[in-house]
C-alpha atoms as a PDB file:
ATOM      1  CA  UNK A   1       0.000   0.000   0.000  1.00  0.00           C
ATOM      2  CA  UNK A   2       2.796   2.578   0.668  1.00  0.00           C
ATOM      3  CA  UNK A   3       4.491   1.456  -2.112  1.00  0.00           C
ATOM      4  CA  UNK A   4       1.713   2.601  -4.154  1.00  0.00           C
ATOM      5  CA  UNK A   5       1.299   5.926  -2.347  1.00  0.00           C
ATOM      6  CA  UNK A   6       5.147   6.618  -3.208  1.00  0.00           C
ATOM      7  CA  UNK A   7       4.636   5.734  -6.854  1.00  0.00           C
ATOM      8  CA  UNK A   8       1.391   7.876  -6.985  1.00  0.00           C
ATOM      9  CA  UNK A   9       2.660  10.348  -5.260  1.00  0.00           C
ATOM     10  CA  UNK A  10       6.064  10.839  -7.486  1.00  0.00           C
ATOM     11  CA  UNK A  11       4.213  10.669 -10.486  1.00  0.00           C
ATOM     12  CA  UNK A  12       1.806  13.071  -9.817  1.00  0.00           C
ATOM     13  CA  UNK A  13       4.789  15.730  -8.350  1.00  0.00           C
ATOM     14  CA  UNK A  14       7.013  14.769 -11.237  1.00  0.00           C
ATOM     15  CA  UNK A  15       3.804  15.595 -13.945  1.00  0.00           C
ATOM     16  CA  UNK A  16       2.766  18.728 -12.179  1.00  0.00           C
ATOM     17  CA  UNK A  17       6.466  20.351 -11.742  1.00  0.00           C
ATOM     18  CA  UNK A  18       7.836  19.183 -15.204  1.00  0.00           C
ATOM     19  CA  UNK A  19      11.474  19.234 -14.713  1.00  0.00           C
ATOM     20  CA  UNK A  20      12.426  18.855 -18.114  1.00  0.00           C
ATOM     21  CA  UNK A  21       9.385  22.337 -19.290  1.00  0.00           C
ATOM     22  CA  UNK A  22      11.594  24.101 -16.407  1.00  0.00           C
ATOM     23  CA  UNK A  23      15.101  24.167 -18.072  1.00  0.00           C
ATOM     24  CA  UNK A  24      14.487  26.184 -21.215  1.00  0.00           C
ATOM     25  CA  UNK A  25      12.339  29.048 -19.254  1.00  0.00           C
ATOM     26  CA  UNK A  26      15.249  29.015 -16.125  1.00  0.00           C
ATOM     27  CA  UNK A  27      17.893  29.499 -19.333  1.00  0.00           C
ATOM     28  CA  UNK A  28      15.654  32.489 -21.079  1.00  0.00           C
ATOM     29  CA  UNK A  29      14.941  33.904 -17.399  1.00  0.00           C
ATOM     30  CA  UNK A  30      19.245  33.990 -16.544  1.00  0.00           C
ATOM     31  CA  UNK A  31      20.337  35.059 -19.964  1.00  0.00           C
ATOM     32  CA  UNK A  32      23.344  37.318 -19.035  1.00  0.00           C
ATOM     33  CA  UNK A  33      23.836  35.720 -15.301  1.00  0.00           C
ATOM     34  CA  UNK A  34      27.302  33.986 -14.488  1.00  0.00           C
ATOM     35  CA  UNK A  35      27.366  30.090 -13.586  1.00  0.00           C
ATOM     36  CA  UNK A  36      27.437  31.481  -9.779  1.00  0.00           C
ATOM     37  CA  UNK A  37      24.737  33.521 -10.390  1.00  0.00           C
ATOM     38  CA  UNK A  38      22.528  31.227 -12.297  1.00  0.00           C
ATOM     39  CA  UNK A  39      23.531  28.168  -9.728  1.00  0.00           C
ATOM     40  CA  UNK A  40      22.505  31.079  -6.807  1.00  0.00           C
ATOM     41  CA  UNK A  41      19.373  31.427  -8.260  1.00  0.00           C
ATOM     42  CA  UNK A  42      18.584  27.588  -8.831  1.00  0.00           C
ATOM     43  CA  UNK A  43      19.010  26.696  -5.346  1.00  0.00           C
ATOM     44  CA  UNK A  44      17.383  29.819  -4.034  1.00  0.00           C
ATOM     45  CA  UNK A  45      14.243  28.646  -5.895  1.00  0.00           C
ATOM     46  CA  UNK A  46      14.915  25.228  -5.242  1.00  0.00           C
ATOM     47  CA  UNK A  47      14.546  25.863  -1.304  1.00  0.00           C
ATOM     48  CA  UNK A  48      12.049  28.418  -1.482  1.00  0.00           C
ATOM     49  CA  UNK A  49       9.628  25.843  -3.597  1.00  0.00           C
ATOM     50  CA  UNK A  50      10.427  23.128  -1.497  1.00  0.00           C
ATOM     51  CA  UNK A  51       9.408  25.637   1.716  1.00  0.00           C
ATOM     52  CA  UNK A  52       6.309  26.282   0.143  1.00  0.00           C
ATOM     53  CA  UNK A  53       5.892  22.904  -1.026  1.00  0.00           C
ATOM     54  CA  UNK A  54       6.270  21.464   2.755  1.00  0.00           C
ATOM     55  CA  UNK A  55       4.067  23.648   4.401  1.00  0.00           C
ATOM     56  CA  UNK A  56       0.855  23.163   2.084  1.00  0.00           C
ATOM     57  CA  UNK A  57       1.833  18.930   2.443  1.00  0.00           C
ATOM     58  CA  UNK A  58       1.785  19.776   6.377  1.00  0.00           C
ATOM     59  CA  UNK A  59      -1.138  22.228   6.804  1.00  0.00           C
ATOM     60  CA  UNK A  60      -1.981  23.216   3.667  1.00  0.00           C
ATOM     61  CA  UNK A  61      -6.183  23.148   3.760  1.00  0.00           C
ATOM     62  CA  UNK A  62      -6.515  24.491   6.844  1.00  0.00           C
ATOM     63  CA  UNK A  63      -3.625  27.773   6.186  1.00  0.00           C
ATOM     64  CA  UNK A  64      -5.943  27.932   2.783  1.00  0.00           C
ATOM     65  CA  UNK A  65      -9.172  28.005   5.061  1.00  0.00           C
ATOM     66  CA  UNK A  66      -8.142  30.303   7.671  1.00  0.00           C
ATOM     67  CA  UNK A  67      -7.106  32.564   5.374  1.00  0.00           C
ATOM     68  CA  UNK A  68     -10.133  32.502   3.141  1.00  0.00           C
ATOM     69  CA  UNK A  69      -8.337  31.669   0.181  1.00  0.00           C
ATOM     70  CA  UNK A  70      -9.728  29.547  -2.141  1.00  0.00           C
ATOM     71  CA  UNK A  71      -7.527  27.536  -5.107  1.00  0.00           C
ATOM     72  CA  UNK A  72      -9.474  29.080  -7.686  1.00  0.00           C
ATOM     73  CA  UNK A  73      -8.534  32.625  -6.408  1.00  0.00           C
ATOM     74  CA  UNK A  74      -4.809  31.302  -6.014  1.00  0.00           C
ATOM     75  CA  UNK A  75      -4.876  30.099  -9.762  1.00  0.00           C
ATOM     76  CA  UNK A  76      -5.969  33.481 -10.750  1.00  0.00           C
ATOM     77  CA  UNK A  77      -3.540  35.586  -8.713  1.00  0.00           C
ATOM     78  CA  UNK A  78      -1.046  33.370  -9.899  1.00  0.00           C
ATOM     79  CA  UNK A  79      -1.748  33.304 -13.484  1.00  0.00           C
ATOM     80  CA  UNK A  80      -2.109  37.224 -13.703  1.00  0.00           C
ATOM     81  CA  UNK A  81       1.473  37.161 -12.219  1.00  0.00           C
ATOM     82  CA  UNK A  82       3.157  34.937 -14.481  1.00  0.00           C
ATOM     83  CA  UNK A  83       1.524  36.893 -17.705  1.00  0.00           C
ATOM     84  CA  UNK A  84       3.227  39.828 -16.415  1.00  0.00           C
ATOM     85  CA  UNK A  85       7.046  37.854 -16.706  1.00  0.00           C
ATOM     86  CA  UNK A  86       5.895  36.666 -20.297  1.00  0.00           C
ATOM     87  CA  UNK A  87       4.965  39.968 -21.652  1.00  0.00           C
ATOM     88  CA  UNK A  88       8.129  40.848 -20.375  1.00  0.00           C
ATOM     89  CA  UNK A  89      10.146  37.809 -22.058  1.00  0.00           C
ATOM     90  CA  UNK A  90       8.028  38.788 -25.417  1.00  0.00           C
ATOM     91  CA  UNK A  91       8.306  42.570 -25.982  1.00  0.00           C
ATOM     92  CA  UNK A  92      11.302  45.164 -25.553  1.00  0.00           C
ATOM     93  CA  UNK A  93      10.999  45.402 -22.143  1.00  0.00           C
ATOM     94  CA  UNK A  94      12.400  42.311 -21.528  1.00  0.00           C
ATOM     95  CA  UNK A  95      14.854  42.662 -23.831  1.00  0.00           C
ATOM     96  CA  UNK A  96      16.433  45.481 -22.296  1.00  0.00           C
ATOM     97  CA  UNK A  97      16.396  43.923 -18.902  1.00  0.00           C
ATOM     98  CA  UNK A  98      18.507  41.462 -20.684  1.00  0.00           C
ATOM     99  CA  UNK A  99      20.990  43.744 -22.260  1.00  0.00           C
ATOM    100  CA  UNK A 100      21.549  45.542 -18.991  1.00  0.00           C
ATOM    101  CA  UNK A 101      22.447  41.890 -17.944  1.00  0.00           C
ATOM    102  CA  UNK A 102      25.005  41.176 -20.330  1.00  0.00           C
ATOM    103  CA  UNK A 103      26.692  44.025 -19.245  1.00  0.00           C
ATOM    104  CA  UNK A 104      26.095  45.148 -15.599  1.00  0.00           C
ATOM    105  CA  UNK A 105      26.330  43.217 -12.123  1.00  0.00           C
ATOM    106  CA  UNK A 106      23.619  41.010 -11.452  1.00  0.00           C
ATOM    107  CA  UNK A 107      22.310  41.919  -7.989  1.00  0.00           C
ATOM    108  CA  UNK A 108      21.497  39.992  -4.703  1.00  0.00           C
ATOM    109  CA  UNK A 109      18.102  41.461  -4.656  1.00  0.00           C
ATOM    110  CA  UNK A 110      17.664  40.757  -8.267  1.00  0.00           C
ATOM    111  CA  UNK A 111      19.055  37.009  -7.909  1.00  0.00           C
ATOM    112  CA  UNK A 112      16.447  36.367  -4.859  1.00  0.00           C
ATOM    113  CA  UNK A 113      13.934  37.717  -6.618  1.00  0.00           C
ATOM    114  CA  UNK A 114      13.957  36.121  -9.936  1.00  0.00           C
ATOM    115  CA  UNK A 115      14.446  32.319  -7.467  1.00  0.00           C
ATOM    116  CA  UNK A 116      11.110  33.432  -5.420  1.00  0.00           C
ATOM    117  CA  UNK A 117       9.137  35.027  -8.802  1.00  0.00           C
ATOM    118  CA  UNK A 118       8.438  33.232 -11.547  1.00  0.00           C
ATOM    119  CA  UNK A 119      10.664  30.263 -10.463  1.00  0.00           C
ATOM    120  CA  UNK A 120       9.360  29.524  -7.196  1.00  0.00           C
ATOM    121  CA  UNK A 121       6.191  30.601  -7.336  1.00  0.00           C
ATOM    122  CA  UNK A 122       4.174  29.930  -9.290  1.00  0.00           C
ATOM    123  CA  UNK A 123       6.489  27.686 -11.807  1.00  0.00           C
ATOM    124  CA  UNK A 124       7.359  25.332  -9.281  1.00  0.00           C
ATOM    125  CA  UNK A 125       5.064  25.786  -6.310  1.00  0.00           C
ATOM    126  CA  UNK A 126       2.090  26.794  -8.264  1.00  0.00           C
ATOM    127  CA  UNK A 127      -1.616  25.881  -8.072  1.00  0.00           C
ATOM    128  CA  UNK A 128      -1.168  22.612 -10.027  1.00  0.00           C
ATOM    129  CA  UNK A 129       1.819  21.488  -7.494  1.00  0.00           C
ATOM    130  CA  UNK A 130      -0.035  22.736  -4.352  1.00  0.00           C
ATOM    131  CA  UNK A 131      -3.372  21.449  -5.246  1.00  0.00           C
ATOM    132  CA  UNK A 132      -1.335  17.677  -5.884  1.00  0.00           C
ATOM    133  CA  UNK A 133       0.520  18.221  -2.489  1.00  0.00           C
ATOM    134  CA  UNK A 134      -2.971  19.044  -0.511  1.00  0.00           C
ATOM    135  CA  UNK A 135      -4.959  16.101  -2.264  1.00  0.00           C
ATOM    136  CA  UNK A 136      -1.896  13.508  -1.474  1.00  0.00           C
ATOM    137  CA  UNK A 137      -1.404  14.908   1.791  1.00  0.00           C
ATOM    138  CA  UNK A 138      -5.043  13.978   2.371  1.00  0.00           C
ATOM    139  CA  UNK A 139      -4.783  10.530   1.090  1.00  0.00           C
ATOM    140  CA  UNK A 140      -1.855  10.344   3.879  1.00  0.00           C
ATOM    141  CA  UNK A 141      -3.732  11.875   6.577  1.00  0.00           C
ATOM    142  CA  UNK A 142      -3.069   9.528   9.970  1.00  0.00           C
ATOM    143  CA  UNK A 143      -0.552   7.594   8.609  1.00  0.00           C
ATOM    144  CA  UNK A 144       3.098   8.881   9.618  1.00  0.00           C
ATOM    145  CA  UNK A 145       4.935   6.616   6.960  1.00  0.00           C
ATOM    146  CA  UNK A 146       2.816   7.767   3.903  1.00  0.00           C
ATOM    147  CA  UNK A 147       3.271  11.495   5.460  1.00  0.00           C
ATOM    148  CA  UNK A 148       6.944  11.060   6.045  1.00  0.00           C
ATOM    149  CA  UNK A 149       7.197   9.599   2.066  1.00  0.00           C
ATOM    150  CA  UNK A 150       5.817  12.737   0.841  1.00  0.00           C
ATOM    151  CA  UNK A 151       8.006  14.803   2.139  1.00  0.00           C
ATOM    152  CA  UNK A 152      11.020  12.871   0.988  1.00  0.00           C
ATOM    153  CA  UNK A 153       8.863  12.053  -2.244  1.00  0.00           C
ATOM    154  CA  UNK A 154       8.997  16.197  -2.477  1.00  0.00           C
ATOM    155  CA  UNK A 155      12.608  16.873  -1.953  1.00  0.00           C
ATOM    156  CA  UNK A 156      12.771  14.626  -4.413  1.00  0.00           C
ATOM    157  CA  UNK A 157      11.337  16.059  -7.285  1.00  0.00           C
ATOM    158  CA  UNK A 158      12.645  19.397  -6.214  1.00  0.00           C
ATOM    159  CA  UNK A 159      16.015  17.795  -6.501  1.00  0.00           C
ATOM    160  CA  UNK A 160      15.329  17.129 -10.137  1.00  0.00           C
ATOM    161  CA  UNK A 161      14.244  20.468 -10.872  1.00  0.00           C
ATOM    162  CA  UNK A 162      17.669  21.699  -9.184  1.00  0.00           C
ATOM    163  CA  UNK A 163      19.832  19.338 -11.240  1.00  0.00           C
ATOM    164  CA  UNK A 164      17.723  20.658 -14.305  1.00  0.00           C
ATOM    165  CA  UNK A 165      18.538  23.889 -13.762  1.00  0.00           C
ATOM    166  CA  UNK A 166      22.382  23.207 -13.230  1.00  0.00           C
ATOM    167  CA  UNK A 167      22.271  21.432 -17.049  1.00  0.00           C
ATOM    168  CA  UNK A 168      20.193  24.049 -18.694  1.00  0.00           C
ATOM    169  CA  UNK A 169      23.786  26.003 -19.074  1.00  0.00           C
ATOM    170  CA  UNK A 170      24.865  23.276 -20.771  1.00  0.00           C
ATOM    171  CA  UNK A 171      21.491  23.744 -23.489  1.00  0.00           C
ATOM    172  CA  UNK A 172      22.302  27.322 -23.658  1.00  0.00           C
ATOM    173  CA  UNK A 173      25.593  26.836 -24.905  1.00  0.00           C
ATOM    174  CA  UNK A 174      24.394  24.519 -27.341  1.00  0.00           C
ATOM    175  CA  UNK A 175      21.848  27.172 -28.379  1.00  0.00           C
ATOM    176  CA  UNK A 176      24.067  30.162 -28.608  1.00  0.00           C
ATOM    177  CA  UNK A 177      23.404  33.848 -27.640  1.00  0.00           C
ATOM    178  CA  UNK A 178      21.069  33.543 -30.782  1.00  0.00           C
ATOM    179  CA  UNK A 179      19.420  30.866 -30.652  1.00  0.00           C
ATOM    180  CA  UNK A 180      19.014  31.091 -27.035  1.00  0.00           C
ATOM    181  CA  UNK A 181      17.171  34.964 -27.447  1.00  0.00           C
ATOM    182  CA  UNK A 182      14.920  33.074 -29.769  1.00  0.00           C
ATOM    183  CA  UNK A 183      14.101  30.176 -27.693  1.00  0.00           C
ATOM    184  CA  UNK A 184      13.324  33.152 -24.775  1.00  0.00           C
ATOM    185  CA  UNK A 185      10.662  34.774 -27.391  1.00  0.00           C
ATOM    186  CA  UNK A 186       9.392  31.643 -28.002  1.00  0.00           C
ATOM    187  CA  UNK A 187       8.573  30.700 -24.693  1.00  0.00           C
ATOM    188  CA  UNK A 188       7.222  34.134 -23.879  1.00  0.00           C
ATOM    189  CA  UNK A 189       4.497  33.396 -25.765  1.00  0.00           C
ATOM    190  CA  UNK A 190       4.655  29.588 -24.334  1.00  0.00           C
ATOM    191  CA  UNK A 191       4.693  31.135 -20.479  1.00  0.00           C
ATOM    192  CA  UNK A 192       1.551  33.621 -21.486  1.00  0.00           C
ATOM    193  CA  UNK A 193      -0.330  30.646 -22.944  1.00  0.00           C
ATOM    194  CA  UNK A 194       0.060  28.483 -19.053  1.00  0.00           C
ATOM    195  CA  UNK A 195      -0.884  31.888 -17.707  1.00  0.00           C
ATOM    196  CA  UNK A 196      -3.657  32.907 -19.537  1.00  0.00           C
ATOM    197  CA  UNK A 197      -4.529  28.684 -18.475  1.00  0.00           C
ATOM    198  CA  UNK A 198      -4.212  28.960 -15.180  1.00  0.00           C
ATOM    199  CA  UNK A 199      -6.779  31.865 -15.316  1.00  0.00           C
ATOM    200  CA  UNK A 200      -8.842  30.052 -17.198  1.00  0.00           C
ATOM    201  CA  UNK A 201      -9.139  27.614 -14.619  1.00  0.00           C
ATOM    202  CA  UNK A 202      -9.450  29.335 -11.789  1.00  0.00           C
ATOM    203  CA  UNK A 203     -12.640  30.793 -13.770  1.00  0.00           C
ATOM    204  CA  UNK A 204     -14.530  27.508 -14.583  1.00  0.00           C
ATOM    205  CA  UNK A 205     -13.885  26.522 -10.601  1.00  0.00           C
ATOM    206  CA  UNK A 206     -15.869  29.761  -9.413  1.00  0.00           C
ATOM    207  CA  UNK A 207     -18.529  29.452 -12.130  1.00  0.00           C
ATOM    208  CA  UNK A 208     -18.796  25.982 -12.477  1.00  0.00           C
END
């Protein structure tokens, strides 16, 4: 039976993160960053995710209760906030963020918060990944072996999201500075599409 629950439970994670969909927006998101910088912000969001991750596997209905926050309304907020970053990736603004990159310092501030926003929330700890934790974390409920899993079952699938990140560097040099502007365009539009989603979704829960 636990054996189940750990398959079910990976599965699920490892669907709603998507590891692999991660690397080429963390490479269009770091264009201009160092390997230290890029490797700061992968762990940053890596920790923060897993943070987020934890608490909603621990208490996560009842923090959504008490605070009168429905998953609808998070898939809404969330989805509004990662259409901003694609508009962004898309049109000139982005582009000039990037070319300020290339050439300037990349600060602390700026290195935390790329790892909390888009990466960490809601990319990786979004409303698909916290509605999977809750609904597993449920199935769970009174049984301390199925609880502990998930949690290790978690920092599991965070861990392949880290190493993901550390070999997108690897893609980008494949790419080249070209190819890899391109690719960022490309999944601008990509990024607006899960946004404009997520929206979606969080409409058809209220109304439905």
């Amino acid at each position: 039976m636990l054996s189940d629950f750990l398959q079910s439970a990976f599965v699920t994670l490892l669907v709603t993160l998507d590891p692999p969909g991660l690397a080429p927006i963390f490479i269009a998101l770091t264009l201009g960053m160092t390997p230290k910088e890029k490797h700061q912000v992968a762990i940053r969001a890596a920790i923060i995710a897993f943070a987020i991750l934890l608490i909603f596997a621990l208490g996560g209905s009842a923090l959504m209760n008490a605070l009168g926050i429905s998953l609808p309304a998070f898939r809404i907020a969330g989805g509004l906030l990662l259409f901003y970053t694609a508009f962004q990736m898309v049109f000139a603004e982005r582009g000039q963020r990037k070319k300020e990159l290339a050439t300037d310092a990349v600060t602390i501030d700026h290195i935390e918060n790329l790892a909390a926003f888009p990466l960490a929330i809601p990319l990786m700890s979004g409303p698909g990944s916290i509605t999977a934790v809750i609904l597993l974390a449920g199935k769970a409920s009174g049984n301390w072996q199925a609880q502990t899993s998930l949690v290790l079952v978690i920092l599991l699938v965070i861990l392949l999201c880290y190493l993901t990140f550390l070999l997108s560097e690897r893609v980008a040099r494949l790419f080249g500075t070209t190819g890899t502007l391109v690719l960022g365009r490309m999944l601008g539009v990509v990024l607006a599409a899960l946004a404009a989603q997520f929206v979606i979704d969080g409409v058809r829960a209220i109304t439905g």
